[in-house]
PDB file of N, CA and C in Angstrom:
ATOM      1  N   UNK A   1     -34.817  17.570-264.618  1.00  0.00           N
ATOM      2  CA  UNK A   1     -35.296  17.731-265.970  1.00  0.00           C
ATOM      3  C   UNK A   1     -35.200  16.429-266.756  1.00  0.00           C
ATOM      4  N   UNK A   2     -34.106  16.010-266.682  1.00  0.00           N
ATOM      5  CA  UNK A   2     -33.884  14.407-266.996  1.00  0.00           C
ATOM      6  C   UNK A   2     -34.872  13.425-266.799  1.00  0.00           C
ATOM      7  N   UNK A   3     -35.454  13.473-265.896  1.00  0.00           N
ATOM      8  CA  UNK A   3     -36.500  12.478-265.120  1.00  0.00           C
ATOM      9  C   UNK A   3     -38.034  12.735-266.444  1.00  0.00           C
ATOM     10  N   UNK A   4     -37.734  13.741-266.918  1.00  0.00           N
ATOM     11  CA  UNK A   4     -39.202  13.767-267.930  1.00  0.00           C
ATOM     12  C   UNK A   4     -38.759  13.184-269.253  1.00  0.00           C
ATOM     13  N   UNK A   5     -37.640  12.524-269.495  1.00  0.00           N
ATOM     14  CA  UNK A   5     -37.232  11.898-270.702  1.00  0.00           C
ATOM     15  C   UNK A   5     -37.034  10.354-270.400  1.00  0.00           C
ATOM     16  N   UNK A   6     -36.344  10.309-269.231  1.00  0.00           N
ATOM     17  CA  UNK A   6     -35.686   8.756-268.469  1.00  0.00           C
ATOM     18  C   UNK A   6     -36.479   8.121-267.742  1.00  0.00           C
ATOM     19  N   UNK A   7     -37.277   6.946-268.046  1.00  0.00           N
ATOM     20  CA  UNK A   7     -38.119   6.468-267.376  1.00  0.00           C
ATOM     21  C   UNK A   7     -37.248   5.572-265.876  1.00  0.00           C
ATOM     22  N   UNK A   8     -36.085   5.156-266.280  1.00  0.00           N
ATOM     23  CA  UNK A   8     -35.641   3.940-265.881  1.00  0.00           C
ATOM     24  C   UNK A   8     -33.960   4.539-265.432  1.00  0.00           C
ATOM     25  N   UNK A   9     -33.547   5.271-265.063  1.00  0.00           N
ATOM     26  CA  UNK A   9     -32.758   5.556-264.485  1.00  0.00           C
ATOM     27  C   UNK A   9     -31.651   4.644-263.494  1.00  0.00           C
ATOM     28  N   UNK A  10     -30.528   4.012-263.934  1.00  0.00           N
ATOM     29  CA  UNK A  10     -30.113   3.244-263.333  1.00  0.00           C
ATOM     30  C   UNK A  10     -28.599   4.155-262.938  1.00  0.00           C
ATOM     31  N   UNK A  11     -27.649   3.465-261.654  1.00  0.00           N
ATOM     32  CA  UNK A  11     -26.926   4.297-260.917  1.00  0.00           C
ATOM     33  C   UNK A  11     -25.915   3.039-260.945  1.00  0.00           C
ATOM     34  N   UNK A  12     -24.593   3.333-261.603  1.00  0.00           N
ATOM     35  CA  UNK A  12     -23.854   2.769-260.853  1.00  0.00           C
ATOM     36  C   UNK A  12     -23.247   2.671-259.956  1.00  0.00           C
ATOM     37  N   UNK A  13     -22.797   1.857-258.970  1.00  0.00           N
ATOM     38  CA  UNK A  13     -21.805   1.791-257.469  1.00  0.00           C
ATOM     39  C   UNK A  13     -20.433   1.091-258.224  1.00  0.00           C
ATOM     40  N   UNK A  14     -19.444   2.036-257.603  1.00  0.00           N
ATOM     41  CA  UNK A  14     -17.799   1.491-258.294  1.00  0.00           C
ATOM     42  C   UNK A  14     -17.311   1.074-256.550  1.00  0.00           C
ATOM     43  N   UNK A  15     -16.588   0.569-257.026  1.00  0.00           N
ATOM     44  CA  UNK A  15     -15.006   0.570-255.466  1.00  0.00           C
ATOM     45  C   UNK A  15     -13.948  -0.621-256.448  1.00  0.00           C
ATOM     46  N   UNK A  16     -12.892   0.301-255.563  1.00  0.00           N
ATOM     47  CA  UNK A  16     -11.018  -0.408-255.906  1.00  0.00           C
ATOM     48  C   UNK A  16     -10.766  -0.816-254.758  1.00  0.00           C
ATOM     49  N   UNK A  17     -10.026  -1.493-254.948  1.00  0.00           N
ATOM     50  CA  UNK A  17      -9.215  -2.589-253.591  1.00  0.00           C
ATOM     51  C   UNK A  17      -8.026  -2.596-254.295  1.00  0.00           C
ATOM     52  N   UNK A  18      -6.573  -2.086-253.182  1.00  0.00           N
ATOM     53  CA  UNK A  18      -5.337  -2.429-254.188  1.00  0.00           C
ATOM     54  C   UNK A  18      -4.671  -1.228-253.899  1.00  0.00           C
ATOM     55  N   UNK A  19      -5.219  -0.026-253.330  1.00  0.00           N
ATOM     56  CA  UNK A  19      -4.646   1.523-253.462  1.00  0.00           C
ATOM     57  C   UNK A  19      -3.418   1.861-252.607  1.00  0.00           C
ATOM     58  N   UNK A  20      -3.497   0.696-251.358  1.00  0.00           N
ATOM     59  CA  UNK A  20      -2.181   0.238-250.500  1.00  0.00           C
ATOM     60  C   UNK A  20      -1.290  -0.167-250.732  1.00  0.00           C
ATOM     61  N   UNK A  21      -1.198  -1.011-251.348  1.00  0.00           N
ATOM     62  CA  UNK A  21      -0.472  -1.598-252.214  1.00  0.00           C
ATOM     63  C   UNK A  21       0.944  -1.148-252.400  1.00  0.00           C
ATOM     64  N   UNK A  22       2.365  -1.550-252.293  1.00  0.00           N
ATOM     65  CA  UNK A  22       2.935  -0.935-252.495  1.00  0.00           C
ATOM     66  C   UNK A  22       3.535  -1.538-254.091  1.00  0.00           C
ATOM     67  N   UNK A  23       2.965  -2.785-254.320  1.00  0.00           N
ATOM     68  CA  UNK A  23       3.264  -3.558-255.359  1.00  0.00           C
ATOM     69  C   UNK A  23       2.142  -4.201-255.423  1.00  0.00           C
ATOM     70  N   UNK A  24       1.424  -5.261-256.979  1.00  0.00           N
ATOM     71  CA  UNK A  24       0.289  -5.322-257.197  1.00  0.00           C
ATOM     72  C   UNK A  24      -0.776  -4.604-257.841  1.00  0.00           C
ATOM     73  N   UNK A  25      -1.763  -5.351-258.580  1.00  0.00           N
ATOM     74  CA  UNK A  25      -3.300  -4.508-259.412  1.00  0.00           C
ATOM     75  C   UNK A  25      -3.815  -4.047-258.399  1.00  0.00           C
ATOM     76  N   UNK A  26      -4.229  -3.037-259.364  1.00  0.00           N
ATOM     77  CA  UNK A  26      -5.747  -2.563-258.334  1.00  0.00           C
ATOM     78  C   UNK A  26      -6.306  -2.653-259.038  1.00  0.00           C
ATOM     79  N   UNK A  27      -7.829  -3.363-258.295  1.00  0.00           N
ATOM     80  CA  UNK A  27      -8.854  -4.279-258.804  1.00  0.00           C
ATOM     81  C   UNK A  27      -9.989  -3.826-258.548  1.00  0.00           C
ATOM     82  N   UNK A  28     -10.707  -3.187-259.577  1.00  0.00           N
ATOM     83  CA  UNK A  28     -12.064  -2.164-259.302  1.00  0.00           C
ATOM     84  C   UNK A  28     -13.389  -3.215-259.750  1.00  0.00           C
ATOM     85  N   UNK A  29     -14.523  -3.231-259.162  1.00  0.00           N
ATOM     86  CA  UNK A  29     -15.688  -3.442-259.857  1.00  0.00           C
ATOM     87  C   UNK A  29     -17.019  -2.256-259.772  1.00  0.00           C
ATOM     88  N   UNK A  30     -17.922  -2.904-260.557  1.00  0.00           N
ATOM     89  CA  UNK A  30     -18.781  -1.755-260.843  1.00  0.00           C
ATOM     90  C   UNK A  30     -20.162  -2.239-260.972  1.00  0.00           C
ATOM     91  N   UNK A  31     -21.440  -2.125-260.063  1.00  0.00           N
ATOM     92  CA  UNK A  31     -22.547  -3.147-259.855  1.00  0.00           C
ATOM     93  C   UNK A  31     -23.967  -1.740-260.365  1.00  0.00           C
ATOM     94  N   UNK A  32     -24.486  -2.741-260.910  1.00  0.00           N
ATOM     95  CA  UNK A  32     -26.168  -1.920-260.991  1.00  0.00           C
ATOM     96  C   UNK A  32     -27.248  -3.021-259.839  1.00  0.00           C
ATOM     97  N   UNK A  33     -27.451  -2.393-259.053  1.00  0.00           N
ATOM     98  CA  UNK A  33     -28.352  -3.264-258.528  1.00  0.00           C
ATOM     99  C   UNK A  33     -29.888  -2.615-258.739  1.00  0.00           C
ATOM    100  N   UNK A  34     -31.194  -3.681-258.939  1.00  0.00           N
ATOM    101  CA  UNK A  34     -32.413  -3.207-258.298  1.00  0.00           C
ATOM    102  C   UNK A  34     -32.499  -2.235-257.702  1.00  0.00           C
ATOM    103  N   UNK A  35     -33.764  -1.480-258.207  1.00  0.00           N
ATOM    104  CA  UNK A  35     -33.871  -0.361-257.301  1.00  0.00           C
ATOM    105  C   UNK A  35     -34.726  -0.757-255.795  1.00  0.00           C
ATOM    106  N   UNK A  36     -34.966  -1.573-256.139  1.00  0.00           N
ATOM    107  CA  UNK A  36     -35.757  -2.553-254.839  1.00  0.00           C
ATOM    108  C   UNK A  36     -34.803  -3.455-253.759  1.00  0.00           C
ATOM    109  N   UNK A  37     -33.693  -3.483-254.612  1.00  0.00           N
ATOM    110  CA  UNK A  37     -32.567  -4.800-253.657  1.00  0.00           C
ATOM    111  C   UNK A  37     -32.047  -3.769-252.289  1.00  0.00           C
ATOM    112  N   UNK A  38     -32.653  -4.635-251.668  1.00  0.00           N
ATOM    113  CA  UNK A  38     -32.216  -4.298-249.678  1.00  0.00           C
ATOM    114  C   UNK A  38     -31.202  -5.785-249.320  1.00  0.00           C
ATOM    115  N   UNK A  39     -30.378  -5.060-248.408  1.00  0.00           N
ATOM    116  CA  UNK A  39     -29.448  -6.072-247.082  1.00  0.00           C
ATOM    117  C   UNK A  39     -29.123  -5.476-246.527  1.00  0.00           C
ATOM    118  N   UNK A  40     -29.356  -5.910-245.103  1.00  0.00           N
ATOM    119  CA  UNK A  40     -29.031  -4.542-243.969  1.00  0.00           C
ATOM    120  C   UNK A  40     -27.158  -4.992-243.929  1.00  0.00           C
ATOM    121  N   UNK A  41     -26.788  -6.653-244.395  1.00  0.00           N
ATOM    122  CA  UNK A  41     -25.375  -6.257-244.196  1.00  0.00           C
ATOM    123  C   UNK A  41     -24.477  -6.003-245.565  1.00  0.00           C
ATOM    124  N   UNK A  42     -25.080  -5.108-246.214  1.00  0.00           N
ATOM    125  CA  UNK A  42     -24.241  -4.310-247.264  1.00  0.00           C
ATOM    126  C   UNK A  42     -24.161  -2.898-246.578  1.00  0.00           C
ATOM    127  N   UNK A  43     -23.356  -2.042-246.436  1.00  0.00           N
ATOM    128  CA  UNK A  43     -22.700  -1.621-246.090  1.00  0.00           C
ATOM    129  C   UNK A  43     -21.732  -0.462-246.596  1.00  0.00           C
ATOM    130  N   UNK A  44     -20.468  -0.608-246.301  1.00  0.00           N
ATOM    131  CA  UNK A  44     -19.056  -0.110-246.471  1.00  0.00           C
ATOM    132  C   UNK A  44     -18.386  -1.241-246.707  1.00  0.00           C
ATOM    133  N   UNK A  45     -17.940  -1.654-247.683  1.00  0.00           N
ATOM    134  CA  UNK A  45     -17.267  -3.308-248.520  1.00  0.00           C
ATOM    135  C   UNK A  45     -15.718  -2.957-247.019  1.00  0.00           C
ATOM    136  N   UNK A  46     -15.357  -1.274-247.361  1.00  0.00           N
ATOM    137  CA  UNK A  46     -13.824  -1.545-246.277  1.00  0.00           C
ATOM    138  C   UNK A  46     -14.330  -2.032-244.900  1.00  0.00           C
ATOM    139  N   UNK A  47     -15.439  -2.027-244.419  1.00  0.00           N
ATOM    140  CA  UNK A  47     -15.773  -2.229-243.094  1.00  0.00           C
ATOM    141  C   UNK A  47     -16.642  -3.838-242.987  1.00  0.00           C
ATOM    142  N   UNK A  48     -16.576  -4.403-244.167  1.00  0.00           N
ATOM    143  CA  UNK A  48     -17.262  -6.164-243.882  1.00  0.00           C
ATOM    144  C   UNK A  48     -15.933  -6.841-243.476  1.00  0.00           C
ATOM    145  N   UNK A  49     -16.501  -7.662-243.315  1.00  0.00           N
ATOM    146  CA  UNK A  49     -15.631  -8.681-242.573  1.00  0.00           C
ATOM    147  C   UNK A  49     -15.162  -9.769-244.160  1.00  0.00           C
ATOM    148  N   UNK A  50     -13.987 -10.347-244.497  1.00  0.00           N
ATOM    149  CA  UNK A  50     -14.190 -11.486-245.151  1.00  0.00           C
ATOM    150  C   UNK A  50     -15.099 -12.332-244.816  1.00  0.00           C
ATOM    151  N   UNK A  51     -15.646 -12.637-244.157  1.00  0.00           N
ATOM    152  CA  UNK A  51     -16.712 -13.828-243.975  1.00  0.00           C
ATOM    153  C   UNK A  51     -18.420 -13.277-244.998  1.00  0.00           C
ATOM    154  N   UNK A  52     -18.365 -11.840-244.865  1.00  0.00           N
ATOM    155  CA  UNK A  52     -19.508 -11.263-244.843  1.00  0.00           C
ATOM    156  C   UNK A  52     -19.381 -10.797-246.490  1.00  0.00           C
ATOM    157  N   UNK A  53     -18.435 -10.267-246.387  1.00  0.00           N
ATOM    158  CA  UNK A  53     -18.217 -10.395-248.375  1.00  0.00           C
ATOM    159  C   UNK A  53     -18.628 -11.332-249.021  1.00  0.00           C
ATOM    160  N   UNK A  54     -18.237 -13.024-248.751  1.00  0.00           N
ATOM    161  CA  UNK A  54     -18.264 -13.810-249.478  1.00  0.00           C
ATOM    162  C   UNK A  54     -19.611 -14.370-249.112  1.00  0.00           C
ATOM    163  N   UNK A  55     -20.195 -13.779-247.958  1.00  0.00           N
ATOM    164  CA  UNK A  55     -21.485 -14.187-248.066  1.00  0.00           C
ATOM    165  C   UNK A  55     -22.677 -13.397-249.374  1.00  0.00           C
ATOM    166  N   UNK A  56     -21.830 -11.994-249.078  1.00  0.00           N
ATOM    167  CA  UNK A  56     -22.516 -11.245-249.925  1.00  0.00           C
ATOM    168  C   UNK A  56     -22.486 -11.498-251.921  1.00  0.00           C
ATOM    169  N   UNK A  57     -21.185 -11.800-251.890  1.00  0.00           N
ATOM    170  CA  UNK A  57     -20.827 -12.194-253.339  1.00  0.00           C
ATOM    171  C   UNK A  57     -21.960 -13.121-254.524  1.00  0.00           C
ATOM    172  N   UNK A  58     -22.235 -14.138-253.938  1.00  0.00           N
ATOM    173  CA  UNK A  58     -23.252 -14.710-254.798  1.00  0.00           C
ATOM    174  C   UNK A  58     -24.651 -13.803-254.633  1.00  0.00           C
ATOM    175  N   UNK A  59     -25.014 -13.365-253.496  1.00  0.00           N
ATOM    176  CA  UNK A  59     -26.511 -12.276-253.709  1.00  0.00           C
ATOM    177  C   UNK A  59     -26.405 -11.621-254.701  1.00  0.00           C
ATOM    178  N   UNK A  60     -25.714 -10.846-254.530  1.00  0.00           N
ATOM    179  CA  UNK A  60     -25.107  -9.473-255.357  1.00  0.00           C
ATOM    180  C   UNK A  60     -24.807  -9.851-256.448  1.00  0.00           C
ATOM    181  N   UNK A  61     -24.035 -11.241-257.041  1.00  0.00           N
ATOM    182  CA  UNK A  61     -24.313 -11.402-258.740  1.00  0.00           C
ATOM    183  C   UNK A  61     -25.745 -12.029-259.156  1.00  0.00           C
ATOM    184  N   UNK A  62     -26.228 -12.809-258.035  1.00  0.00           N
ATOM    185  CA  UNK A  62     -27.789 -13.324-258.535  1.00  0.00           C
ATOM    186  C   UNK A  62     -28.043 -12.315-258.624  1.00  0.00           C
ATOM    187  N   UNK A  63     -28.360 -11.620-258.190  1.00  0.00           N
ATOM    188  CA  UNK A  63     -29.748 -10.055-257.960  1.00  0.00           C
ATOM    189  C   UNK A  63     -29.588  -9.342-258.977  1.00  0.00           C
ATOM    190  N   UNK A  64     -28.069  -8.483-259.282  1.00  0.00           N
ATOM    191  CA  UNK A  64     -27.933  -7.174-260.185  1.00  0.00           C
ATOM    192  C   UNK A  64     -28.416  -7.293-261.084  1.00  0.00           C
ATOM    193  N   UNK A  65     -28.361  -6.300-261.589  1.00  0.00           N
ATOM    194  CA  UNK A  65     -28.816  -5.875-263.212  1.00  0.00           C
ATOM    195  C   UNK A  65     -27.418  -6.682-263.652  1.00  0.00           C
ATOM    196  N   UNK A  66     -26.846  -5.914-263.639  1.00  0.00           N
ATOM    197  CA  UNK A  66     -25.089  -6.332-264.271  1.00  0.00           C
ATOM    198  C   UNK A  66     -24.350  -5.956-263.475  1.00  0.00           C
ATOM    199  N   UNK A  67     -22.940  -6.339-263.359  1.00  0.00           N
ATOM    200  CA  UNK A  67     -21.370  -5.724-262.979  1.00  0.00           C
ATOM    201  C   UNK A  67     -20.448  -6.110-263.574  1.00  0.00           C
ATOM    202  N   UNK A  68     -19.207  -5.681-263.245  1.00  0.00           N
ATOM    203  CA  UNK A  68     -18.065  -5.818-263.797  1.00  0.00           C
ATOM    204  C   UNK A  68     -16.777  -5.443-263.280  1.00  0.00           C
ATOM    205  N   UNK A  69     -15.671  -6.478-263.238  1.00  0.00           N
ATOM    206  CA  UNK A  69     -14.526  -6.433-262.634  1.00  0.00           C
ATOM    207  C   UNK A  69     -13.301  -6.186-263.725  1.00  0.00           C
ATOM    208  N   UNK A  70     -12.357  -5.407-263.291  1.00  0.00           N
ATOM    209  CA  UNK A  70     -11.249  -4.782-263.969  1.00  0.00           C
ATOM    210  C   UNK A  70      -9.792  -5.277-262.964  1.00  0.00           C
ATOM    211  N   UNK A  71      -8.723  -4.951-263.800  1.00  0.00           N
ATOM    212  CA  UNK A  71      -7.734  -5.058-262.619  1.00  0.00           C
ATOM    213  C   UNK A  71      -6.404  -4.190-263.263  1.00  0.00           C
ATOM    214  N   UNK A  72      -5.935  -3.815-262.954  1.00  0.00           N
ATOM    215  CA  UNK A  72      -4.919  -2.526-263.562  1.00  0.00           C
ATOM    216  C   UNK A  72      -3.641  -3.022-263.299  1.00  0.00           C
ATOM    217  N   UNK A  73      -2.991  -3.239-264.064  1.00  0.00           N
ATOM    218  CA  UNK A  73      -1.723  -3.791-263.568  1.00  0.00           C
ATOM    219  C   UNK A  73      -0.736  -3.057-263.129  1.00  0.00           C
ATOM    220  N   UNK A  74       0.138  -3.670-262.332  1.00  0.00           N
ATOM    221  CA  UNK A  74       1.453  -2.112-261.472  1.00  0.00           C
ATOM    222  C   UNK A  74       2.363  -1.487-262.834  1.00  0.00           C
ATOM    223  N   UNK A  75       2.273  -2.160-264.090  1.00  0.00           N
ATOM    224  CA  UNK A  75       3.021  -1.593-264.803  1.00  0.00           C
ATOM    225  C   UNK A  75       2.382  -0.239-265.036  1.00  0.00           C
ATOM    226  N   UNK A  76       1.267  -0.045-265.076  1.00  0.00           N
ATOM    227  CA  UNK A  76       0.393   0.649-265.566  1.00  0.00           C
ATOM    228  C   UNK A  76       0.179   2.082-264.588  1.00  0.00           C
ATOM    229  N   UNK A  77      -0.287   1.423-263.571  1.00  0.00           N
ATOM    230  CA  UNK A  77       0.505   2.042-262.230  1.00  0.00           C
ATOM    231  C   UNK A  77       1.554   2.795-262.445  1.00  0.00           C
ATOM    232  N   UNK A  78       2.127   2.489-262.046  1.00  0.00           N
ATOM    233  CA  UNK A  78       3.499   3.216-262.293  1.00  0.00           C
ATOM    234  C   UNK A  78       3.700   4.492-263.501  1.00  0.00           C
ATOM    235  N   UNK A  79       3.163   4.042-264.325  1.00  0.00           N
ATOM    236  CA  UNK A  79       2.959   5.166-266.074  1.00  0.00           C
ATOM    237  C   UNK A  79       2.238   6.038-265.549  1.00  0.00           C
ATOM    238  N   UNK A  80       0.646   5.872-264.828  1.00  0.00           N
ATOM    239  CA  UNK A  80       0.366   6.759-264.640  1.00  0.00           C
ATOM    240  C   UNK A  80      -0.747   7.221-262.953  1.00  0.00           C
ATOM    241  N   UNK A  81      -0.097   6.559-262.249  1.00  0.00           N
ATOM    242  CA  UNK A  81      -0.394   7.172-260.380  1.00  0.00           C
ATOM    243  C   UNK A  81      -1.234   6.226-260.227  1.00  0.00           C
ATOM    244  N   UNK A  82      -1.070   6.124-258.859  1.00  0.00           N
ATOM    245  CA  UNK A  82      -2.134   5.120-258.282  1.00  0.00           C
ATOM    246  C   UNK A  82      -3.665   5.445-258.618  1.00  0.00           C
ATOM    247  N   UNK A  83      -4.060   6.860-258.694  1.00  0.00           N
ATOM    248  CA  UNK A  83      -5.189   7.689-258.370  1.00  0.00           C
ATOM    249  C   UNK A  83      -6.021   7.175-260.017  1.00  0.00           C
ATOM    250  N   UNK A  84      -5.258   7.665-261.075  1.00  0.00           N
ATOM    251  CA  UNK A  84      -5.321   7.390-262.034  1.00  0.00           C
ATOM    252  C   UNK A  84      -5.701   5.854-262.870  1.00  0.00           C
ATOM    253  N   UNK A  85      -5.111   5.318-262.263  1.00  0.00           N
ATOM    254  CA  UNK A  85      -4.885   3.798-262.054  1.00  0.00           C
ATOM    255  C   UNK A  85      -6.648   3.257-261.412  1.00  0.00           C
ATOM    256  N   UNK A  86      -7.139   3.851-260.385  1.00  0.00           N
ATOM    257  CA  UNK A  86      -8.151   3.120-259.992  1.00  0.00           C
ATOM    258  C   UNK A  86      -9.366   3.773-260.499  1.00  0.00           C
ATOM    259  N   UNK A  87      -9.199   5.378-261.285  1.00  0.00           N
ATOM    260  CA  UNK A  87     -10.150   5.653-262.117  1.00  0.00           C
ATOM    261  C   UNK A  87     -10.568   4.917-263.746  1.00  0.00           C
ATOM    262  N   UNK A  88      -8.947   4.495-263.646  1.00  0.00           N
ATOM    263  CA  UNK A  88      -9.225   3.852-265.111  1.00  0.00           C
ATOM    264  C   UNK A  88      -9.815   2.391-264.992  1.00  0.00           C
ATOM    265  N   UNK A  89      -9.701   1.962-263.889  1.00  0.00           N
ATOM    266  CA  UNK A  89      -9.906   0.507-263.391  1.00  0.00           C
ATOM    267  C   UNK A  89     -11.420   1.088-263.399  1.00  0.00           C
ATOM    268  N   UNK A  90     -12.178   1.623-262.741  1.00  0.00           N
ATOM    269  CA  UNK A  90     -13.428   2.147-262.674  1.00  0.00           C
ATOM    270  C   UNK A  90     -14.052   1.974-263.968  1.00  0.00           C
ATOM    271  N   UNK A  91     -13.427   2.937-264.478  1.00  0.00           N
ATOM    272  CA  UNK A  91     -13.795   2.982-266.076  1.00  0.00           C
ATOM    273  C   UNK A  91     -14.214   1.991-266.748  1.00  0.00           C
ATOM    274  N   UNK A  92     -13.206   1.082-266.958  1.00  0.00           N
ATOM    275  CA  UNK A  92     -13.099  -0.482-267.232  1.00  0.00           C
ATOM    276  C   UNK A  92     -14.191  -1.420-266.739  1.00  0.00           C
ATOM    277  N   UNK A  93     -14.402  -1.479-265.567  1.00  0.00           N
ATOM    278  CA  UNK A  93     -15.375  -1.866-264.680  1.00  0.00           C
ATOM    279  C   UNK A  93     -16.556  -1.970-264.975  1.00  0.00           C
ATOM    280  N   UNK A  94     -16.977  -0.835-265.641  1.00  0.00           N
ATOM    281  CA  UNK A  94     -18.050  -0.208-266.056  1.00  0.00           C
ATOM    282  C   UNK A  94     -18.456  -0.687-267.017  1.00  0.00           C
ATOM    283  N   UNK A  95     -17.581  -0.185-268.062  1.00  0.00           N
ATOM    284  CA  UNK A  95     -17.302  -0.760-269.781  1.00  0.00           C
ATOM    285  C   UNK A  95     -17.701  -2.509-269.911  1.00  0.00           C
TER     286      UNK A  95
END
């Protein structure tokens, strides 16, 4: 029903890194890409390789619409759960 008001519909993609952690942020970002942007090696970010991330890193800020990085600190953590912690990092991300 939405689709007869929203011409332009954009989707964000979130992910946290950090949830292991037994100490340390967890560090969320949050990307709009093209609805046109293809790479066959994007993926699962847990399943790239460091080499392949940092290849990916400059595409992925040339290209997007926008993104945004957050980082939650363990104090924060701690106040209120890891789980909590990487939704609010999300949040942030976003914002």
């Amino acid at each position: 029903m939405l689709l007869k008001f929203y011409k332009n519909i954009n989707e964000t993609g979130t992910d946290e890194a950090g949830r292991g952690c037994l100490a340390g942020p967890v560090t969320a970002a949050a990307i709009i890409l093209p609805e046109t942007f293809e790479n066959s090696i994007l993926t699962d970010s847990k399943l790239l390789s460091e080499h392949k991330r940092q290849l990916l890193e400059p595409l992925l800020k040339e290209d997007c619409i926008c993104f945004g990085i957050a980082h939650i600190q363990p104090e924060i953590i701690d106040d209120i759960n890891i789980l909590n912690a990487s939704i609010l990092g999300m949040h942030h991300a976003i914002s």
